[in-house]
Protein backbone atom coordinates (compact mmCIF):
# COMPACT_ATOMS: atom_id res chain seq x y z
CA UNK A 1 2.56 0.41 -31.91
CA UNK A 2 2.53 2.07 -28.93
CA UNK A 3 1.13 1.71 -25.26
CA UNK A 4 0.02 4.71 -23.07
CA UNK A 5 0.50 3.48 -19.79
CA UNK A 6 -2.07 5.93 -17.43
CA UNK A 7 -2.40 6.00 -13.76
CA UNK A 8 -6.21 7.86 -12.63
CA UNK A 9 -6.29 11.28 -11.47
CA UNK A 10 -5.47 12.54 -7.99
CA UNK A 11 -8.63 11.05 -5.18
CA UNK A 12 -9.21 12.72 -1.49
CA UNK A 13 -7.83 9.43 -0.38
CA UNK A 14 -4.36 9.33 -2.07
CA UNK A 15 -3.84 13.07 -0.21
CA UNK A 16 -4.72 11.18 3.24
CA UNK A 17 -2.26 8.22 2.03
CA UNK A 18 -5.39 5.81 2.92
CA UNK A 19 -5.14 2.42 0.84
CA UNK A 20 -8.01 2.33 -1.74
CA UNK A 21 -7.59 -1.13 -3.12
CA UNK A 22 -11.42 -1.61 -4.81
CA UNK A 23 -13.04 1.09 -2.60
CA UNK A 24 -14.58 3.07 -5.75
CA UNK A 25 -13.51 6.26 -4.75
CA UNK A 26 -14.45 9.26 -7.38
CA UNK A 27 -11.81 11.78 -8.69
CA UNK A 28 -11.55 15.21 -6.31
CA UNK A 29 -10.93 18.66 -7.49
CA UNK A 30 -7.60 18.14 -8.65
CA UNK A 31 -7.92 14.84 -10.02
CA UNK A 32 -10.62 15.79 -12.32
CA UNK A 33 -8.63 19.09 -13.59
CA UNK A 34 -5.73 15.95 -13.79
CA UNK A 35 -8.05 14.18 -16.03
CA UNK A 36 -8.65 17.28 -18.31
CA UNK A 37 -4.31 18.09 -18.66
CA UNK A 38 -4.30 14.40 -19.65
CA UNK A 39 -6.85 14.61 -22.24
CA UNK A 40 -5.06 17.51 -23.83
CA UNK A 41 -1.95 15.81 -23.28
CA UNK A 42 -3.29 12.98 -25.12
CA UNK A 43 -4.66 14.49 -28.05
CA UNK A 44 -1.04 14.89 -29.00
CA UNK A 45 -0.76 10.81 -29.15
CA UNK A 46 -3.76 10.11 -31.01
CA UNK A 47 -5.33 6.49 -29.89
CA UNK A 48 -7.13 4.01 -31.29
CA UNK A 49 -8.75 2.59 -28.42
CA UNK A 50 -8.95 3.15 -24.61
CA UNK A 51 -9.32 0.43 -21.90
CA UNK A 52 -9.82 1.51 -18.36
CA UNK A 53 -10.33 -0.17 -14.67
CA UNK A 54 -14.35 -0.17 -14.29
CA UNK A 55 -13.32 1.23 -10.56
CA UNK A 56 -14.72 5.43 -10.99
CA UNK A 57 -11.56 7.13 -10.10
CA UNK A 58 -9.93 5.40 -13.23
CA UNK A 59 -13.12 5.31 -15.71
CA UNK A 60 -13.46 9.19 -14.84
CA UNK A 61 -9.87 9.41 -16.21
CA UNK A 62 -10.35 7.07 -19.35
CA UNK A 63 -13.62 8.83 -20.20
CA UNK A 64 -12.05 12.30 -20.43
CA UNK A 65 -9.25 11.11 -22.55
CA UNK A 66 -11.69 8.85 -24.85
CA UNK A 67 -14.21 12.02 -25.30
CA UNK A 68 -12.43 14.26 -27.08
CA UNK A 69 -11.21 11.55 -29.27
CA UNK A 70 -14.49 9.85 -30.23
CA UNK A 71 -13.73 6.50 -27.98
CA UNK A 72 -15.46 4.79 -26.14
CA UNK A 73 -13.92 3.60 -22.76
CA UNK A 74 -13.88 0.03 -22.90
CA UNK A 75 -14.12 -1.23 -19.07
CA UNK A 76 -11.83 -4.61 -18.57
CA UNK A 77 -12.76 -5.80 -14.76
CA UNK A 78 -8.51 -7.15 -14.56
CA UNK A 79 -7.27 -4.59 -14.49
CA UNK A 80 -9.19 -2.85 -11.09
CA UNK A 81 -6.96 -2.23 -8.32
CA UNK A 82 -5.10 -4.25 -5.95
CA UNK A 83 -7.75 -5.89 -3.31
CA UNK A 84 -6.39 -5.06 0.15
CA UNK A 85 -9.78 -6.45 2.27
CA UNK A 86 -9.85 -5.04 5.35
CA UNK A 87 -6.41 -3.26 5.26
CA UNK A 88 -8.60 -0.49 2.69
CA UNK A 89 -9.33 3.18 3.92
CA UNK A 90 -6.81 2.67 6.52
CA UNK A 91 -3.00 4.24 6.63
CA UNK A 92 0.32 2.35 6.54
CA UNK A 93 0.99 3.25 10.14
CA UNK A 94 -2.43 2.17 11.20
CA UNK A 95 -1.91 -1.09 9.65
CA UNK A 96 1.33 -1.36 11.44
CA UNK A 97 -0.03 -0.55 14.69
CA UNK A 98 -3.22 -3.14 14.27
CA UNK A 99 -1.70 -6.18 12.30
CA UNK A 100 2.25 -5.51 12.47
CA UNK A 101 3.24 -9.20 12.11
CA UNK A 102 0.92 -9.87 9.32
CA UNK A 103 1.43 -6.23 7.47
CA UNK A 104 5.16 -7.66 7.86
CA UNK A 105 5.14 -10.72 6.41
CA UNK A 106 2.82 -9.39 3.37
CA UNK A 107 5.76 -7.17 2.69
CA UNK A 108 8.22 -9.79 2.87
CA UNK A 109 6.01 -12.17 0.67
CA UNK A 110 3.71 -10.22 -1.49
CA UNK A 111 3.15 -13.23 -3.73
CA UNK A 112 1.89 -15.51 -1.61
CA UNK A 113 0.61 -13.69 1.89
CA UNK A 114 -3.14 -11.75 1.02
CA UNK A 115 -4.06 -9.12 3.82
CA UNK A 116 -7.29 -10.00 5.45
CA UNK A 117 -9.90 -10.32 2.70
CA UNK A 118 -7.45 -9.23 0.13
CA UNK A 119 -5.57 -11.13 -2.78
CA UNK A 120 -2.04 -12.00 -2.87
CA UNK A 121 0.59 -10.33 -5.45
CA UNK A 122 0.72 -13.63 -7.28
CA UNK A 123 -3.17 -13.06 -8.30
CA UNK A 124 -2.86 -9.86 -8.95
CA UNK A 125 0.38 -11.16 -11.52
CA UNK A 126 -2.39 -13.28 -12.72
CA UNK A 127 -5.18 -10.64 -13.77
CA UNK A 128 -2.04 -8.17 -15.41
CA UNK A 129 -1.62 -11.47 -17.48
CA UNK A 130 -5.32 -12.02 -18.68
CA UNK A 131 -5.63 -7.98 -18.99
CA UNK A 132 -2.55 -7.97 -21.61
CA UNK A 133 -3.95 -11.06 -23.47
CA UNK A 134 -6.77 -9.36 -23.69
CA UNK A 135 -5.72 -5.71 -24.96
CA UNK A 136 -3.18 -7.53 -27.11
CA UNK A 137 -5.35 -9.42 -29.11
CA UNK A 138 -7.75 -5.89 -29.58
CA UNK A 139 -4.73 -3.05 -30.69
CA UNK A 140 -5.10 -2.26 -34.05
CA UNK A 141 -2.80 0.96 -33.40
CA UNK A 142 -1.93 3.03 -30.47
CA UNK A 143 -3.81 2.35 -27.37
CA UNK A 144 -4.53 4.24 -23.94
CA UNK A 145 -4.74 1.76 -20.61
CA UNK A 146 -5.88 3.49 -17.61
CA UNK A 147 -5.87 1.77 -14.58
CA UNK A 148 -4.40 1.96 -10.54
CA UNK A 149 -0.88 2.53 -9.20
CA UNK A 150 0.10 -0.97 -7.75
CA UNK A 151 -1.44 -2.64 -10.57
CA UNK A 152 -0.14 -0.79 -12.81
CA UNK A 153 3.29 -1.23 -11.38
CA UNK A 154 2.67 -4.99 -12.04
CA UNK A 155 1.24 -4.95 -15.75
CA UNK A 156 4.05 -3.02 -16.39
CA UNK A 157 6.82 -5.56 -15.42
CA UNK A 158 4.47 -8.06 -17.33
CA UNK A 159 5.36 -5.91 -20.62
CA UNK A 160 8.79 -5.73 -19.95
CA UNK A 161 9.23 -9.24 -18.55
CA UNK A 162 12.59 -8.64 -16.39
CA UNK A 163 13.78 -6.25 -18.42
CA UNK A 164 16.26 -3.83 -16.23
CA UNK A 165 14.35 -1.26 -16.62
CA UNK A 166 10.88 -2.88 -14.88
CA UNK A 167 12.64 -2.55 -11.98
CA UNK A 168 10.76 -0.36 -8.79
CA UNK A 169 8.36 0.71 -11.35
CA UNK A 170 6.16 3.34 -10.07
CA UNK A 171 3.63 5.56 -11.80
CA UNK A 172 1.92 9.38 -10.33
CA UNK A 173 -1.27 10.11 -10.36
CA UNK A 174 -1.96 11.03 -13.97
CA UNK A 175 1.45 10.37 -15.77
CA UNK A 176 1.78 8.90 -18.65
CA UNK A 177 4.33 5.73 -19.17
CA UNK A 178 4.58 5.06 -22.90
CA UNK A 179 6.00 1.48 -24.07
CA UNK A 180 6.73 0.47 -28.12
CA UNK A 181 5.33 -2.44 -28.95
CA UNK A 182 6.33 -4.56 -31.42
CA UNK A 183 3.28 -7.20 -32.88
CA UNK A 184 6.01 -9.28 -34.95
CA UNK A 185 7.38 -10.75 -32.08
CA UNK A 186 5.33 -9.41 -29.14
CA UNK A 187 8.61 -7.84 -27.16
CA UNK A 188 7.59 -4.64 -25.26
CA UNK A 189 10.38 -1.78 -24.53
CA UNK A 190 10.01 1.48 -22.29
CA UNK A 191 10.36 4.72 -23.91
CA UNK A 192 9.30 7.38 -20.95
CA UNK A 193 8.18 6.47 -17.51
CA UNK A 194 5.89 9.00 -15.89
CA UNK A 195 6.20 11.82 -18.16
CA UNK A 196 3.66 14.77 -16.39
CA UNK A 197 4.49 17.28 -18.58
CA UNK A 198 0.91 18.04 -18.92
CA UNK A 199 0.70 18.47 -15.75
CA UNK A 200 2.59 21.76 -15.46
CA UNK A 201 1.26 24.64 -13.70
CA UNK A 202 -1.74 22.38 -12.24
């Protein structure tokens, strides 16, 4: 079976480069003509079922790719976005200049140092863990996850579970990472990271 990885459409936030965390920021212009490509782009890889973040700017996504194909999005509260506290709606180099030693030592230990409010990599591990449980136990054939890109990046090395190939994992806004899974014995393996194809001339 396989596993369409999908990161939400383009927000005005990732064009500022402000961190969104579990601000539930909608889908701009772009993003929702993203969402469209992907649902067209998806009709191609016909899915049985579609699980999405509950956070708008991925359930937007989910809900234009589940439409045309008779789904209905089913919200799973793990897999919303990393929680970044008060760090959200704020730039990397405004962090820096406010909280350098902190914003320093959350990059040198993600796992165990939370920004202020926020959650530390290690929970965030956590949720990718319940979230696969969960859609594991539900495929009955080719499944659609949409979600956000730094958890994403972590559900994703879940799957692959130090594979080489899990390694600096990122995903675009709207790309599609498709990964065969295999029931029998529950091993995941990458087949195309952040194909956009559908994306041309958008």
């Amino acid at each position: 079976m396989k596993l369409y990885i999908i990161r939400h459409g383009q927000t005005d936030w990732n064009v500022a480069g402000k961190i969104q965390g579990r601000r539930d920021i909608p889908l701009n212009a772009q993003g929702r003509l993203q969402a469209q490509a992907l649902a067209a782009g998806m009709a191609k890889r016909p899915v049985t079922a579609v699980f999405s973040s509950p956070q708008r700017r991925a359930l937007e996504t989910a809900q234009a790719i589940a439409k045309p194909l008779n789904l209905t999005v089913r919200q799973l509260p793990q897999l919303v976005e990393i929680s970044y506290g008060a760090w959200e709606g704020k730039t990397a180099r405004e962090i820096l200049a406010a909280d350098h030693e902190l914003y320093e030592a959350w990059w040198k230990h993600p796992a165990t140092v939370a920004p202020p409010g926020g959650e530390t990599l290690g929970q965030v591990d956590g949720r990718c863990i319940q979230a696969w449980e969960h859609i594991r136990t539900c495929m009955t054939g080719d499944t659609a996850v949409v979600s956000h890109g730094s958890t994403l990046a972590h559900f994703i090395v879940h799957l692959l579970k130090g594979q080489p190939e899990a390694r600096e994992i990122i995903v675009g806004n709207a790309s599609i990472t498709t990964i065969e899974y295999v029931p029998e014995d529950g091993t995941c393996r990458l087949v195309e990271l952040n194909d956009s194809r559908h994306l041309e001339g958008r």
